[in-house]
C-alpha atoms as a PDB file:
ATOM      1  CA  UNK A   1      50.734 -39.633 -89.456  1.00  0.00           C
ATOM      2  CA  UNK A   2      52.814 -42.900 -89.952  1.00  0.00           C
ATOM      3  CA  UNK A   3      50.937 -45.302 -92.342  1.00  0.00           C
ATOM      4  CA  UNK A   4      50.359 -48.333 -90.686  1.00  0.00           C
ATOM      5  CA  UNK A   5      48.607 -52.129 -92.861  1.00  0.00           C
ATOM      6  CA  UNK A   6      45.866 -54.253 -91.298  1.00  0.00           C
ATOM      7  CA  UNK A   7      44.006 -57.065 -92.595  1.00  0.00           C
ATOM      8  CA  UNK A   8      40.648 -56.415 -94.253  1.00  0.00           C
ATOM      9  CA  UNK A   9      38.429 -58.872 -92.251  1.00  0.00           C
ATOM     10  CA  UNK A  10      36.890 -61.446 -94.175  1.00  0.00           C
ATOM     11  CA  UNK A  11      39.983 -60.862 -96.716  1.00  0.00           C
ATOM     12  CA  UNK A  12      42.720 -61.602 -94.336  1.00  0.00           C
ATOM     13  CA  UNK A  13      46.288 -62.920 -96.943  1.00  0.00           C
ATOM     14  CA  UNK A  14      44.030 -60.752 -99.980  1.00  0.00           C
ATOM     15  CA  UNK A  15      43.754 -57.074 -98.837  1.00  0.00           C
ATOM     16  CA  UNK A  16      45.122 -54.816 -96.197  1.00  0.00           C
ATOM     17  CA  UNK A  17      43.916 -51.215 -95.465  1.00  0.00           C
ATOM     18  CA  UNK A  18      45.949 -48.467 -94.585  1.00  0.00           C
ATOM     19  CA  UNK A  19      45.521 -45.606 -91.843  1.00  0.00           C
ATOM     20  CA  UNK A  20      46.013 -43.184 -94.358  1.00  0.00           C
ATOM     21  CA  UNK A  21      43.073 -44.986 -96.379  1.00  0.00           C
ATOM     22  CA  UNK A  22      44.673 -47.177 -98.954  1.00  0.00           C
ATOM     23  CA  UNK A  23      44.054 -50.820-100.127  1.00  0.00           C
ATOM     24  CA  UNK A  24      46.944 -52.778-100.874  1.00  0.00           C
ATOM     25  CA  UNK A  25      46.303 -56.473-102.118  1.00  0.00           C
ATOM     26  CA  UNK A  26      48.741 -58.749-101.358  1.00  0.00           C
ATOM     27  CA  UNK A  27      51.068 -61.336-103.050  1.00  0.00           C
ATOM     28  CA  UNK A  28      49.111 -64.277-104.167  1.00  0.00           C
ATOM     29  CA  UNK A  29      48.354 -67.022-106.291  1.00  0.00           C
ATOM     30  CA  UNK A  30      44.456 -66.930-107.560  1.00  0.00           C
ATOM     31  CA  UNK A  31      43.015 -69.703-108.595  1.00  0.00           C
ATOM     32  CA  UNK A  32      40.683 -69.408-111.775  1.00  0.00           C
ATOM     33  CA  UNK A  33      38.588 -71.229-114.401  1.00  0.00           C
ATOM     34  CA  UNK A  34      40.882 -71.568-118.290  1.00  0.00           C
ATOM     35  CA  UNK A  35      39.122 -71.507-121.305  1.00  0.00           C
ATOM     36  CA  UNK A  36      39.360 -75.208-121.301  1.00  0.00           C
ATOM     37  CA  UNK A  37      37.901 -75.666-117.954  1.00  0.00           C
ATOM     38  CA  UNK A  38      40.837 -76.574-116.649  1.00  0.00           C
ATOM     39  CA  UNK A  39      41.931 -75.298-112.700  1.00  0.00           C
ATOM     40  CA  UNK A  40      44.477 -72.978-113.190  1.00  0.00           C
ATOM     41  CA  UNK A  41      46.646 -70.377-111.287  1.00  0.00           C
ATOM     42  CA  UNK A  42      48.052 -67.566-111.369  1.00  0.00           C
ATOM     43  CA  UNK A  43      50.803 -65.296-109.481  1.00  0.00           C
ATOM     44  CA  UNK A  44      49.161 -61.570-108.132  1.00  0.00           C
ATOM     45  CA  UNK A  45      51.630 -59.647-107.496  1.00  0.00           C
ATOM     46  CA  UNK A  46      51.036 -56.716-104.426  1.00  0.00           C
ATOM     47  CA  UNK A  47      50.048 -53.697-105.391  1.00  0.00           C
ATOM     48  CA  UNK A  48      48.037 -50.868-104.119  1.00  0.00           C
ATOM     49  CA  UNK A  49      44.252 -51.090-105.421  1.00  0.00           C
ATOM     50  CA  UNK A  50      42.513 -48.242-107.516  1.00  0.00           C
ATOM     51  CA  UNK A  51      39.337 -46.536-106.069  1.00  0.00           C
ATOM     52  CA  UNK A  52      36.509 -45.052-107.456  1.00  0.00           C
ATOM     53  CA  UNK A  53      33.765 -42.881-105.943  1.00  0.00           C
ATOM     54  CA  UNK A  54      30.964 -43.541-105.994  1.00  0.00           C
ATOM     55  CA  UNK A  55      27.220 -42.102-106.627  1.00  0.00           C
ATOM     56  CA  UNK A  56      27.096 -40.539-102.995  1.00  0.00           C
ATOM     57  CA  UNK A  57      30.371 -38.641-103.440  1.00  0.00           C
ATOM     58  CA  UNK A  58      32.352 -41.475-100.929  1.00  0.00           C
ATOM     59  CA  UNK A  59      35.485 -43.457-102.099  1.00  0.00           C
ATOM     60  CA  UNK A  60      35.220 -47.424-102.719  1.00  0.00           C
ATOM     61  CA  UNK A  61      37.010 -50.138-103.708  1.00  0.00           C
ATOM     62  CA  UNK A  62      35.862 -53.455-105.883  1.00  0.00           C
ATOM     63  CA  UNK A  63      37.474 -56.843-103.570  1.00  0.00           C
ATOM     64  CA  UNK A  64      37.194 -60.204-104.756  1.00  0.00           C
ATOM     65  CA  UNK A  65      37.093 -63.445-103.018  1.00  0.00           C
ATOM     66  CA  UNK A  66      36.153 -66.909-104.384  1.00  0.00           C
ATOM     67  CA  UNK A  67      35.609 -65.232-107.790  1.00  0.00           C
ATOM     68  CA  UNK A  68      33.116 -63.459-106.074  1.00  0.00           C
ATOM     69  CA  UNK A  69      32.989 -58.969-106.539  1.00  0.00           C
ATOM     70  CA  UNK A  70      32.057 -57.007-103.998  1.00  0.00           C
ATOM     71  CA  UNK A  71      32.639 -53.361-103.343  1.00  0.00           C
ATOM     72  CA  UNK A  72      33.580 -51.557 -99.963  1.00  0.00           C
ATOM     73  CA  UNK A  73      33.198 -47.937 -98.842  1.00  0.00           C
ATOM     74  CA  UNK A  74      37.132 -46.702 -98.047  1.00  0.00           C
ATOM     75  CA  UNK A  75      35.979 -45.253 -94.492  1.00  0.00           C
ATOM     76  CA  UNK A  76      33.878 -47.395 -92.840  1.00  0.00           C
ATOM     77  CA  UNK A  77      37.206 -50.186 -94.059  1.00  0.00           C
ATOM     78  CA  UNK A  78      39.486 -48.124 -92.061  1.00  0.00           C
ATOM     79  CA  UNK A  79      37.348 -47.623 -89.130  1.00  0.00           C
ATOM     80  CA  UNK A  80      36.198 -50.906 -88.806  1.00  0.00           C
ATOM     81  CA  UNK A  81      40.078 -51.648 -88.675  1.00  0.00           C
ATOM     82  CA  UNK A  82      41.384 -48.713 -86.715  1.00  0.00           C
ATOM     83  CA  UNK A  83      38.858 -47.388 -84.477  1.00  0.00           C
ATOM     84  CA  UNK A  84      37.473 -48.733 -81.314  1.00  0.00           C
ATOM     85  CA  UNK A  85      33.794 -48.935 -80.898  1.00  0.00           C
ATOM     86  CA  UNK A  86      33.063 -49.628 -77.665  1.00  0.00           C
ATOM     87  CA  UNK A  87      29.392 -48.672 -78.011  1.00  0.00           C
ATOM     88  CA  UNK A  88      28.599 -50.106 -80.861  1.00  0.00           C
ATOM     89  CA  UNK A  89      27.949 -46.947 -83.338  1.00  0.00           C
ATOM     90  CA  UNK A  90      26.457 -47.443 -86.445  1.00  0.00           C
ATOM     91  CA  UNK A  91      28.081 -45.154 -88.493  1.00  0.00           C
ATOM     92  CA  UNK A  92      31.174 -43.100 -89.570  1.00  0.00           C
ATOM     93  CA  UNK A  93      31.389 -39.263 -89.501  1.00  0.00           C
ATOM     94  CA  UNK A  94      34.644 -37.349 -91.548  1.00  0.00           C
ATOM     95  CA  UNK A  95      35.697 -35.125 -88.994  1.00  0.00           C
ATOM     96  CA  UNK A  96      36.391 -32.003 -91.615  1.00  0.00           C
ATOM     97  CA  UNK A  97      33.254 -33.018 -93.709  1.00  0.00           C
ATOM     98  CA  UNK A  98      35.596 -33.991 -96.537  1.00  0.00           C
ATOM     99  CA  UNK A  99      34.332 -37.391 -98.101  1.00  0.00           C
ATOM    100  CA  UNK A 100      37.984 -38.154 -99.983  1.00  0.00           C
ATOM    101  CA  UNK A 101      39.818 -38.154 -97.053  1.00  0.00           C
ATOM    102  CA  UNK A 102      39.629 -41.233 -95.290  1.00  0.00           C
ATOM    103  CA  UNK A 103      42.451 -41.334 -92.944  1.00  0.00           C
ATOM    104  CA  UNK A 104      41.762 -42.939 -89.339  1.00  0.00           C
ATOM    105  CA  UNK A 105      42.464 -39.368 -87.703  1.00  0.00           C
ATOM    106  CA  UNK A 106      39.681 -37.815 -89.980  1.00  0.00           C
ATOM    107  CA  UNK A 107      37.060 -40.278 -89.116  1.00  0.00           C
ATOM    108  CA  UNK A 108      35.090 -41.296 -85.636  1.00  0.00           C
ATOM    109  CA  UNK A 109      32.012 -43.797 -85.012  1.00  0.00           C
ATOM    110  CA  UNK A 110      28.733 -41.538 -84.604  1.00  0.00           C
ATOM    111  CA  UNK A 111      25.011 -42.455 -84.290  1.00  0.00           C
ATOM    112  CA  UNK A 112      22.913 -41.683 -87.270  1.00  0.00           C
ATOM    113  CA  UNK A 113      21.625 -38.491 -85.827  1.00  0.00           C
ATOM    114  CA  UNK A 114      24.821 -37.439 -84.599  1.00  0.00           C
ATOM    115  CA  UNK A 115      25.866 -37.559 -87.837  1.00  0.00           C
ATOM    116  CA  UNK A 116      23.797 -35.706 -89.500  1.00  0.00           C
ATOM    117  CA  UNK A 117      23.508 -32.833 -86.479  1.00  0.00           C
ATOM    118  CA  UNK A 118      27.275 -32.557 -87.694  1.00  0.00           C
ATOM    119  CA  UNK A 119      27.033 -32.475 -91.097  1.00  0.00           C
ATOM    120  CA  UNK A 120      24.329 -29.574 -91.033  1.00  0.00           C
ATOM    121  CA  UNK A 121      26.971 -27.866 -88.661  1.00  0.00           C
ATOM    122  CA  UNK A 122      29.622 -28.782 -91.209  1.00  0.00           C
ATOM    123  CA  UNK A 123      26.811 -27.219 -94.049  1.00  0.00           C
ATOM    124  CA  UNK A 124      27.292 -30.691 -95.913  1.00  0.00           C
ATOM    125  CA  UNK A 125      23.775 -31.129 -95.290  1.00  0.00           C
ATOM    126  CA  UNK A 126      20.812 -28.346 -96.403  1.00  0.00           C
ATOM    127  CA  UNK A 127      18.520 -27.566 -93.615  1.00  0.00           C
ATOM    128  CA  UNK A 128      16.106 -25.158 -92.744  1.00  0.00           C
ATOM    129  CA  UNK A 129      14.704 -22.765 -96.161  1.00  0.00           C
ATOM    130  CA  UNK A 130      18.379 -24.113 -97.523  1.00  0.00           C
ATOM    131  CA  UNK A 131      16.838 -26.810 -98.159  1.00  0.00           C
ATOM    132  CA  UNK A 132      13.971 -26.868-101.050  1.00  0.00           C
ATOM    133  CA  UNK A 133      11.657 -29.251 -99.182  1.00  0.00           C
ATOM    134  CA  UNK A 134      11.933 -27.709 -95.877  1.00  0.00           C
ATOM    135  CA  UNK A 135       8.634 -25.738 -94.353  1.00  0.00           C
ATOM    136  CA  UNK A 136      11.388 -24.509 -91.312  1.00  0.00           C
ATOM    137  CA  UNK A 137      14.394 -22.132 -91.965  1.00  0.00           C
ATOM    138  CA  UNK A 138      17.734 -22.497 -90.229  1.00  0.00           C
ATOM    139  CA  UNK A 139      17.217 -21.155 -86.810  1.00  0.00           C
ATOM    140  CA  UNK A 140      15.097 -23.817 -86.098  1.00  0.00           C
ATOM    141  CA  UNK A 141      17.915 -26.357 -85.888  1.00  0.00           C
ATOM    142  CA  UNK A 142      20.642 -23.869 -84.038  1.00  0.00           C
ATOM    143  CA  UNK A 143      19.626 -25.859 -80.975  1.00  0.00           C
ATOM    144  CA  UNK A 144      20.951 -28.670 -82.163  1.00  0.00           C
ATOM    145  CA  UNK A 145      23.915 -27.635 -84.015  1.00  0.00           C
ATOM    146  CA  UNK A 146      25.196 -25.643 -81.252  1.00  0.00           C
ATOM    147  CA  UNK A 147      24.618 -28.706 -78.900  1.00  0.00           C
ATOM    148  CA  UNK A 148      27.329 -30.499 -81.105  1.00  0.00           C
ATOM    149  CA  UNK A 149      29.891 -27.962 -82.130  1.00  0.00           C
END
């Protein structure tokens, strides 16, 4: 897969995101606050931005705009930017049920219960007596897991 750039929307001349999942942030001057309060500015050069996982095993990244932090989940950035969504899906389901790989052929737009039909398939997901809350063991769901496999 060729690696292709797009804008990060609401960051467009900031941050671009990559098919293959990366966040590059791009050549700019920043303005900030100096110790004197005095506006200053200063040159940030492009580079491609670190990313950290976070507490629900998925991949984010920490943007800033207008001195102001806020942190974006690495899959839903790239299929916001490279998949269509004609109907308007809610969320975003990793094809092989791998988290850390967030590149637009690995992801598609799902509904909520689509999504987690196919992670029980996947066995991301406990279900049935797997699961140490569950009253119902696992051949209570093959209905549905079939139905999506």
């Amino acid at each position: 897969m060729i690696e292709e750039w797009k804008a990060i929307p609401g960051y467009e001349g900031q941050y671009e995101i990559s098919s293959l999942g990366r966040v590059q942030s791009l050549s700019r001057l920043i303005r900030f606050v100096s110790k004197g309060n005095n506006e200053a500015f200063r040159l940030s050069r492009e580079r491609i931005v670190k990313q950290n996982l976070c507490g629900s095993g998925y991949l984010k990244v920490g943007l800033v705009k207008n001195c102001e932090h806020e942190n974006k989940i690495i899959h839903r950035l790239v299929a916001e930017a490279f998949l269509p969504n004609p109907n308007n899906l809610p969320e975003v389901h990793h094809v092989n049920g791998n988290k850390l790989i967030n590149r637009a052929d690995n992801l598609q737009w799902v509904s909520r219960s689509e999504n987690k039909i196919r992670d029980y398939a996947l066995g991301i997901r406990k279900i049935g007596t797997d699961h140490h809350f569950s009253k119902l063991d696992r051949n209570d769901y093959g209905h549905c897991v079939a139905a999506v496999t």
